[in-house]
N, C-alpha and C. Protein backbone atom coordinates (compact mmCIF):
# COMPACT_ATOMS: atom_id res chain seq x y z
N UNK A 1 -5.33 6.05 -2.89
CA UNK A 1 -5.85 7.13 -2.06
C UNK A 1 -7.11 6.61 -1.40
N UNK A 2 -6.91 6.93 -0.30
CA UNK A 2 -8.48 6.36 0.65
C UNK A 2 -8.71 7.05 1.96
N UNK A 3 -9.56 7.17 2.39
CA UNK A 3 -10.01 8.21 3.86
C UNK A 3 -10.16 6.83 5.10
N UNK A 4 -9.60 5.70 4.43
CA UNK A 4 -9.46 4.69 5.32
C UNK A 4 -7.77 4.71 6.22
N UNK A 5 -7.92 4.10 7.17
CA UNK A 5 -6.27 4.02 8.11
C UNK A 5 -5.77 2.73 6.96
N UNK A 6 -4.47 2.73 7.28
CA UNK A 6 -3.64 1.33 6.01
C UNK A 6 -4.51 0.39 7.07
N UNK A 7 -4.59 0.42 8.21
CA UNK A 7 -4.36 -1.19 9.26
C UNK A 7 -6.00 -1.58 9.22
N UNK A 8 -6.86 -0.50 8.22
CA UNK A 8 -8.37 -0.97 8.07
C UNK A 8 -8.81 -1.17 6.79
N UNK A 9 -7.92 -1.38 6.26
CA UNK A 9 -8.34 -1.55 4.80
C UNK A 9 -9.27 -3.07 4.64
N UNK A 10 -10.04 -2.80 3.47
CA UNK A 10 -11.27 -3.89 3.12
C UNK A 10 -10.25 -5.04 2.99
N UNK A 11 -10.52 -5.98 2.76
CA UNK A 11 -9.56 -7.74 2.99
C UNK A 11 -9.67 -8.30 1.40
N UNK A 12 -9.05 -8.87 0.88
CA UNK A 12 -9.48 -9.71 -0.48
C UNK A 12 -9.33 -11.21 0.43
N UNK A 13 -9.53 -12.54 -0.57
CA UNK A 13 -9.22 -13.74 -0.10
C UNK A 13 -7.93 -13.74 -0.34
N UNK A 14 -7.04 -14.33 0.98
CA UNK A 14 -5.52 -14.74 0.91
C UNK A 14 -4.89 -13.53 2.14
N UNK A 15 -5.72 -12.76 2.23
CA UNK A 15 -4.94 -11.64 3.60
C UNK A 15 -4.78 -10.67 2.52
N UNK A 16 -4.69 -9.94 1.36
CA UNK A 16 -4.54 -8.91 1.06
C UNK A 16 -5.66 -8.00 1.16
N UNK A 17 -5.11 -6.52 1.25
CA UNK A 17 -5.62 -5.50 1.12
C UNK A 17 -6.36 -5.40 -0.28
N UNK A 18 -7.10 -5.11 -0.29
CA UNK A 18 -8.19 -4.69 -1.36
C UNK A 18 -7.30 -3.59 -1.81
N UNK A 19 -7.18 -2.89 -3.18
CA UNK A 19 -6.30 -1.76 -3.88
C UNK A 19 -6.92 -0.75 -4.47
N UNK A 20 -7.85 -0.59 -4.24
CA UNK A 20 -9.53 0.41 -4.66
C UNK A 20 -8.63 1.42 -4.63
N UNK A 21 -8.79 2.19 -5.69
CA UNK A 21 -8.56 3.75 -5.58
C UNK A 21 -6.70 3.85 -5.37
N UNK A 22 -5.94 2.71 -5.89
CA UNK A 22 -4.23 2.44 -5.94
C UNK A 22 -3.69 3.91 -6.92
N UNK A 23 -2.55 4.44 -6.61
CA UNK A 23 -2.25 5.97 -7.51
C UNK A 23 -0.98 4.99 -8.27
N UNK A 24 -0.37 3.97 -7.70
CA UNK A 24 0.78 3.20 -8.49
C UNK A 24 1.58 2.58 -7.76
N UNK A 25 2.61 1.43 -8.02
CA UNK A 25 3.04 0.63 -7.49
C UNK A 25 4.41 0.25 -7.69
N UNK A 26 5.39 -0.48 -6.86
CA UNK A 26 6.23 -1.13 -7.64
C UNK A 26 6.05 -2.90 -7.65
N UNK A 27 6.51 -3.39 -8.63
CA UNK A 27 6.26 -4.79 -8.67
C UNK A 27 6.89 -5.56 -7.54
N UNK A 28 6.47 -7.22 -7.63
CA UNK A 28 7.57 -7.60 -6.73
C UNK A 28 8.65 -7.41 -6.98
N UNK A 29 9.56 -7.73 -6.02
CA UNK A 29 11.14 -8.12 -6.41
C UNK A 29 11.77 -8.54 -5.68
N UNK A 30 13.14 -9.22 -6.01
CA UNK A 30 13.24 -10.51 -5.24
C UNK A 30 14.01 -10.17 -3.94
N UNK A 31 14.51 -10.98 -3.28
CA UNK A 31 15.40 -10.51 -2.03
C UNK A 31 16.22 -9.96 -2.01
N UNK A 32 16.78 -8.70 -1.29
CA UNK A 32 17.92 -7.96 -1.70
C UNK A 32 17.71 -6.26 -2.78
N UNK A 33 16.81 -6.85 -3.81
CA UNK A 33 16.77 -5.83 -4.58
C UNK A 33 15.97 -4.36 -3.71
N UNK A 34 16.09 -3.31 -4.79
CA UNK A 34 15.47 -1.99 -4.24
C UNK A 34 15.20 -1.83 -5.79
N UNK A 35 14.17 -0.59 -5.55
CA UNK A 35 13.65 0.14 -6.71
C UNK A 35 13.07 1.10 -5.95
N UNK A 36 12.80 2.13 -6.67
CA UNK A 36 11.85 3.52 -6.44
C UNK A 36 10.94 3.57 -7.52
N UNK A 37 10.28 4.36 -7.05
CA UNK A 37 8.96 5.22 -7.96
C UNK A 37 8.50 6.47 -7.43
N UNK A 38 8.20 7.45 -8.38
CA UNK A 38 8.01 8.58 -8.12
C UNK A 38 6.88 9.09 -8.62
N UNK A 39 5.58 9.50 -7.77
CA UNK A 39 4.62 9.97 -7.71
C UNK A 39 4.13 11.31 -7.38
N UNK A 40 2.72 11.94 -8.55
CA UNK A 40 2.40 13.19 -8.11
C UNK A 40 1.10 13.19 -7.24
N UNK A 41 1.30 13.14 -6.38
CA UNK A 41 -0.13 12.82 -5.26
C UNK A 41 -0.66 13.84 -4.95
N UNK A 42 -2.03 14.75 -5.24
CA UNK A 42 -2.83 15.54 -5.00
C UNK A 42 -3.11 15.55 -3.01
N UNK A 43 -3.52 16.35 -2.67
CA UNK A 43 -3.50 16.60 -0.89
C UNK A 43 -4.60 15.55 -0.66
N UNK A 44 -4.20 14.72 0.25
CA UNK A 44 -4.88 13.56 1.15
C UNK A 44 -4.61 13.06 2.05
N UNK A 45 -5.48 12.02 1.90
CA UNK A 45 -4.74 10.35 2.83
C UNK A 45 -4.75 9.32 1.95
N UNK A 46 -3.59 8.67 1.89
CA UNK A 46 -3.24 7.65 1.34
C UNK A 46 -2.79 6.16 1.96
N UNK A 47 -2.78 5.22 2.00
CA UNK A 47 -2.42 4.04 2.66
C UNK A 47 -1.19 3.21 1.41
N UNK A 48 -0.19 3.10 2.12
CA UNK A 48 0.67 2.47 1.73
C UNK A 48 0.88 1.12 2.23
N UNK A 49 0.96 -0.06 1.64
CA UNK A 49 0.83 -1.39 1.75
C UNK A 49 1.73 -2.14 1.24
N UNK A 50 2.05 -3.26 1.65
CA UNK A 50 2.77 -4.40 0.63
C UNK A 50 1.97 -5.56 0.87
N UNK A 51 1.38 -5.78 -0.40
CA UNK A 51 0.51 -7.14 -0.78
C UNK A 51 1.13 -8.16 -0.90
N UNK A 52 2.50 -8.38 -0.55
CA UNK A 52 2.90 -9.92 -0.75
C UNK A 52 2.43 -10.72 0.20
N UNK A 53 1.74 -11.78 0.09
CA UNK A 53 1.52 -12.81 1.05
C UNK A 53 2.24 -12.83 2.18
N UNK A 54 1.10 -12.37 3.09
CA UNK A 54 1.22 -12.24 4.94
C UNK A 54 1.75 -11.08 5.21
N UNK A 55 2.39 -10.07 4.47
CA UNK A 55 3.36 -8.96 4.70
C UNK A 55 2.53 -7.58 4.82
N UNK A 56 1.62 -7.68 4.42
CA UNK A 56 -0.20 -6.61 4.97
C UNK A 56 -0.32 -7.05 6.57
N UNK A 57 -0.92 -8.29 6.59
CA UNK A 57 -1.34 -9.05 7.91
C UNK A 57 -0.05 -8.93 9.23
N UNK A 58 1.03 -8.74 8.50
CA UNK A 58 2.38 -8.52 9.66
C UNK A 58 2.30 -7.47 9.89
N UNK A 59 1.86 -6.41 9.27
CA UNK A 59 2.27 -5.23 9.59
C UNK A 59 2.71 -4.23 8.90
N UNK A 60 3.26 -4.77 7.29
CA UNK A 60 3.82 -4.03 6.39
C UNK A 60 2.96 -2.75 5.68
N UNK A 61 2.52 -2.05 6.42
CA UNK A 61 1.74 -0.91 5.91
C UNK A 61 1.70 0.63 6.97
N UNK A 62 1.12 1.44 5.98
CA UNK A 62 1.76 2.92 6.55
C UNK A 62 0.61 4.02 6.29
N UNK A 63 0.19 4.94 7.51
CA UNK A 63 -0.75 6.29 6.44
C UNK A 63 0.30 7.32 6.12
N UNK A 64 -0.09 7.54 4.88
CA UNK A 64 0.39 8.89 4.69
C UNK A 64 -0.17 9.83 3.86
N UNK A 65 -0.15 11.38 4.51
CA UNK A 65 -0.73 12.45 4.43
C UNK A 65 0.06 13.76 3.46
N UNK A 66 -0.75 13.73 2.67
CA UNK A 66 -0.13 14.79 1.68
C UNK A 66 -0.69 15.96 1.67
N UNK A 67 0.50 17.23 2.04
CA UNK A 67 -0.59 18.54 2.62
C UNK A 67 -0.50 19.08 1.06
């Protein structure tokens, strides 16, 4: 959860997003696979990301707003 946009998030070294204030995740996994997770998210803004190497920096991220 953050009052930041996904595409401004703070930087770590390597191109990832910093995860300050993360509600939960799914792990990697390999090519092909899927998984879900199911979360109770209180009303906000949230930034959704994927930290795999370069996949933040491409583009792989999203806001989303929970009324």
């Amino acid at each position: 959860r953050t009052a930041q946009k996904a595409a401004k998030l703070p930087m770590e070294a390597g191109g990832k997003a910093k995860e300050t204030g993360h509600v939960g995740e799914i792990p990697d996994l390999p090519a092909g696979a899927t998984k879900s997770v199911t979360l109770t998210l209180t009303p906000g803004h949230y930034s959704v990301v994927c930290n795999l190497p370069g996949h933040y920096m491409g583009g792989m991220r999203a806001d989303l707003t929970v009324t």
